[in-house]
C-alpha atoms as a PDB file:
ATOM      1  CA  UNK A   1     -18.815  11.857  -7.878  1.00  0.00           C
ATOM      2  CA  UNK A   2     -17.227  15.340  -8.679  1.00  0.00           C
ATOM      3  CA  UNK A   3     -14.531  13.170 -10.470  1.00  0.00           C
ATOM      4  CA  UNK A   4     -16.360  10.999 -12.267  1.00  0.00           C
ATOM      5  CA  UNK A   5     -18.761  13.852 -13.861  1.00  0.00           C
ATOM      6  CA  UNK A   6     -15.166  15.885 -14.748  1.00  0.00           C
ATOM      7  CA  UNK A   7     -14.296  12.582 -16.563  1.00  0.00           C
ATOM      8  CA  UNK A   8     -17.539  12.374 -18.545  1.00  0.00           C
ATOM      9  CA  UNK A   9     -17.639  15.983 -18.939  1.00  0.00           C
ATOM     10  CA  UNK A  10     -13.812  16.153 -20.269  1.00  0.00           C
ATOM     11  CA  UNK A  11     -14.362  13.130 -22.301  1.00  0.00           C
ATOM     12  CA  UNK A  12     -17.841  14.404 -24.166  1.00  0.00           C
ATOM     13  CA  UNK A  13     -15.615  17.743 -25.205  1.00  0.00           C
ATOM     14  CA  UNK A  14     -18.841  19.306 -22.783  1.00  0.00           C
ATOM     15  CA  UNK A  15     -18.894  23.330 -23.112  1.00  0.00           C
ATOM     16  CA  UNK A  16     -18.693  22.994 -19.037  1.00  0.00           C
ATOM     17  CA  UNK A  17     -15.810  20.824 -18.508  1.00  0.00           C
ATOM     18  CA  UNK A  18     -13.091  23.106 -17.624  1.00  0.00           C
ATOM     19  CA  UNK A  19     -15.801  24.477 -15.049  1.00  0.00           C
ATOM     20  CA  UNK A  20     -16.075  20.884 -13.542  1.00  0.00           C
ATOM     21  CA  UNK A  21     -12.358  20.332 -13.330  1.00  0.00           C
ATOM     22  CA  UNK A  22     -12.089  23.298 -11.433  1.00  0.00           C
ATOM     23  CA  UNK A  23     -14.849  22.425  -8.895  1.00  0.00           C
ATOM     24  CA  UNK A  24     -13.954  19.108  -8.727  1.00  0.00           C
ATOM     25  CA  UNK A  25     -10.276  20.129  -8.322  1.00  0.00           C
ATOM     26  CA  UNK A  26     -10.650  22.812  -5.556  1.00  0.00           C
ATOM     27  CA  UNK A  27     -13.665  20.216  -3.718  1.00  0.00           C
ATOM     28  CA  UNK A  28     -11.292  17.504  -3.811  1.00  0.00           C
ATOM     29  CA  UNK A  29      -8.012  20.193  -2.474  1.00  0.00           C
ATOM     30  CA  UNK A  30     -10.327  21.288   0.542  1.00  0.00           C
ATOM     31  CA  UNK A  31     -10.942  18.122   1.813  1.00  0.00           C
ATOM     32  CA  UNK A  32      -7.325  16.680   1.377  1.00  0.00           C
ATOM     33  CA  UNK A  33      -5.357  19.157   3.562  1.00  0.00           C
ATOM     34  CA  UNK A  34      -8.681  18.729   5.959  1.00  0.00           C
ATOM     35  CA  UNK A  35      -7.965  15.297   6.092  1.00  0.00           C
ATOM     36  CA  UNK A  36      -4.216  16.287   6.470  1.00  0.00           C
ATOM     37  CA  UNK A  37      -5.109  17.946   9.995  1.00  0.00           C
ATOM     38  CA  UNK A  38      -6.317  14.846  10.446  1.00  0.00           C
ATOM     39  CA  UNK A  39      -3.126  12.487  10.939  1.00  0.00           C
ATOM     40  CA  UNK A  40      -2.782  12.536  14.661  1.00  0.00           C
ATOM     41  CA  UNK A  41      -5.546  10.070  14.847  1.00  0.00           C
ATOM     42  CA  UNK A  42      -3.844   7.456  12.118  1.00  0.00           C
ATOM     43  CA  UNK A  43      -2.454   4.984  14.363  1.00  0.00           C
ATOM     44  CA  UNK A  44      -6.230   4.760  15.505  1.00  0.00           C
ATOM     45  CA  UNK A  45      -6.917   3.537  11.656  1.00  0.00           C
ATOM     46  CA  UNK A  46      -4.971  -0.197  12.191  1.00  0.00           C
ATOM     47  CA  UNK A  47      -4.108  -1.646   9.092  1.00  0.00           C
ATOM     48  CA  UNK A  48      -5.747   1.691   6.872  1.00  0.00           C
ATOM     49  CA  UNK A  49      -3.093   4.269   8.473  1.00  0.00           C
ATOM     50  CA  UNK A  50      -1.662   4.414   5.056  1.00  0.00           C
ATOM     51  CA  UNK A  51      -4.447   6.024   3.847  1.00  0.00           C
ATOM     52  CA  UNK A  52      -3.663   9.738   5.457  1.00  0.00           C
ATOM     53  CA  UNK A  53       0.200   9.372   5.664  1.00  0.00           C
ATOM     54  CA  UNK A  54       1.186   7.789   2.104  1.00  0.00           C
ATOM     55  CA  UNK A  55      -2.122   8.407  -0.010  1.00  0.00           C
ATOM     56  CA  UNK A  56      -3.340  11.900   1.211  1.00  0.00           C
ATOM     57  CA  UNK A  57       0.285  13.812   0.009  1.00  0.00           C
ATOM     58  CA  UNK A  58       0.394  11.359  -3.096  1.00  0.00           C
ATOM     59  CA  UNK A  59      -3.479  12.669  -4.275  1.00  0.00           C
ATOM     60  CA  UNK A  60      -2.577  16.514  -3.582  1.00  0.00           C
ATOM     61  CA  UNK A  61       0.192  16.383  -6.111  1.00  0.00           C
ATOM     62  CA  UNK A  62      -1.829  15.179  -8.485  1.00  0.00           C
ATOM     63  CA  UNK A  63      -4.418  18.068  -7.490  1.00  0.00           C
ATOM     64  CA  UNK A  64      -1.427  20.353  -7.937  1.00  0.00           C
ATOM     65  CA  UNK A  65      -0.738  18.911 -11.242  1.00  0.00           C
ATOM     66  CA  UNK A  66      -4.339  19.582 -12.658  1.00  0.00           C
ATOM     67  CA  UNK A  67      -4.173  22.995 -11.239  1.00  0.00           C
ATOM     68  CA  UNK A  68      -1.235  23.762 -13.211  1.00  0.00           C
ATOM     69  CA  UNK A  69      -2.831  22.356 -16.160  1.00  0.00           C
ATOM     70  CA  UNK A  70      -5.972  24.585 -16.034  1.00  0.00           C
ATOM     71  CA  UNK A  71      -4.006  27.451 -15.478  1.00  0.00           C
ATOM     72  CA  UNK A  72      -1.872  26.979 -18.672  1.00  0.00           C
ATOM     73  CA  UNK A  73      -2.618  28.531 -21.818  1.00  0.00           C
END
């Protein structure tokens, strides 16, 4: 939902937006390496095991990416 409201919020040109990103960016960074802890239990997933080995590292490079965007001038 964090996201979604950065999206709108970026979008609209809304006086808060860079605020979102950031909460939505540093949200979203907390619970990806907390899921990362996580990966001793992905052979338990079955067919999703993907999901915390492949897509996990793949979404905190994009968090790294927006990070590096908000912090440039």
């Amino acid at each position: 939902m964090l996201a979604l409201l950065a999206i709108v919020a970026l979008r609209s040109r809304w006086r808060a937006a860079p605020a979102l990103t950031w909460v939505f960016n540093i949200v979203g960074s907390v619970d990806l390496v907390n899921a990362l802890r996580h990966t001793d239990v992905a052979p338990l997933f079955g067919a999703a095991w993907y999901i915390p080995t492949m897509l996990v590292p793949l979404l905190l490079v994009t968090h790294f990416m927006i990070f590096r965007r908000l912090l440039a001038p």
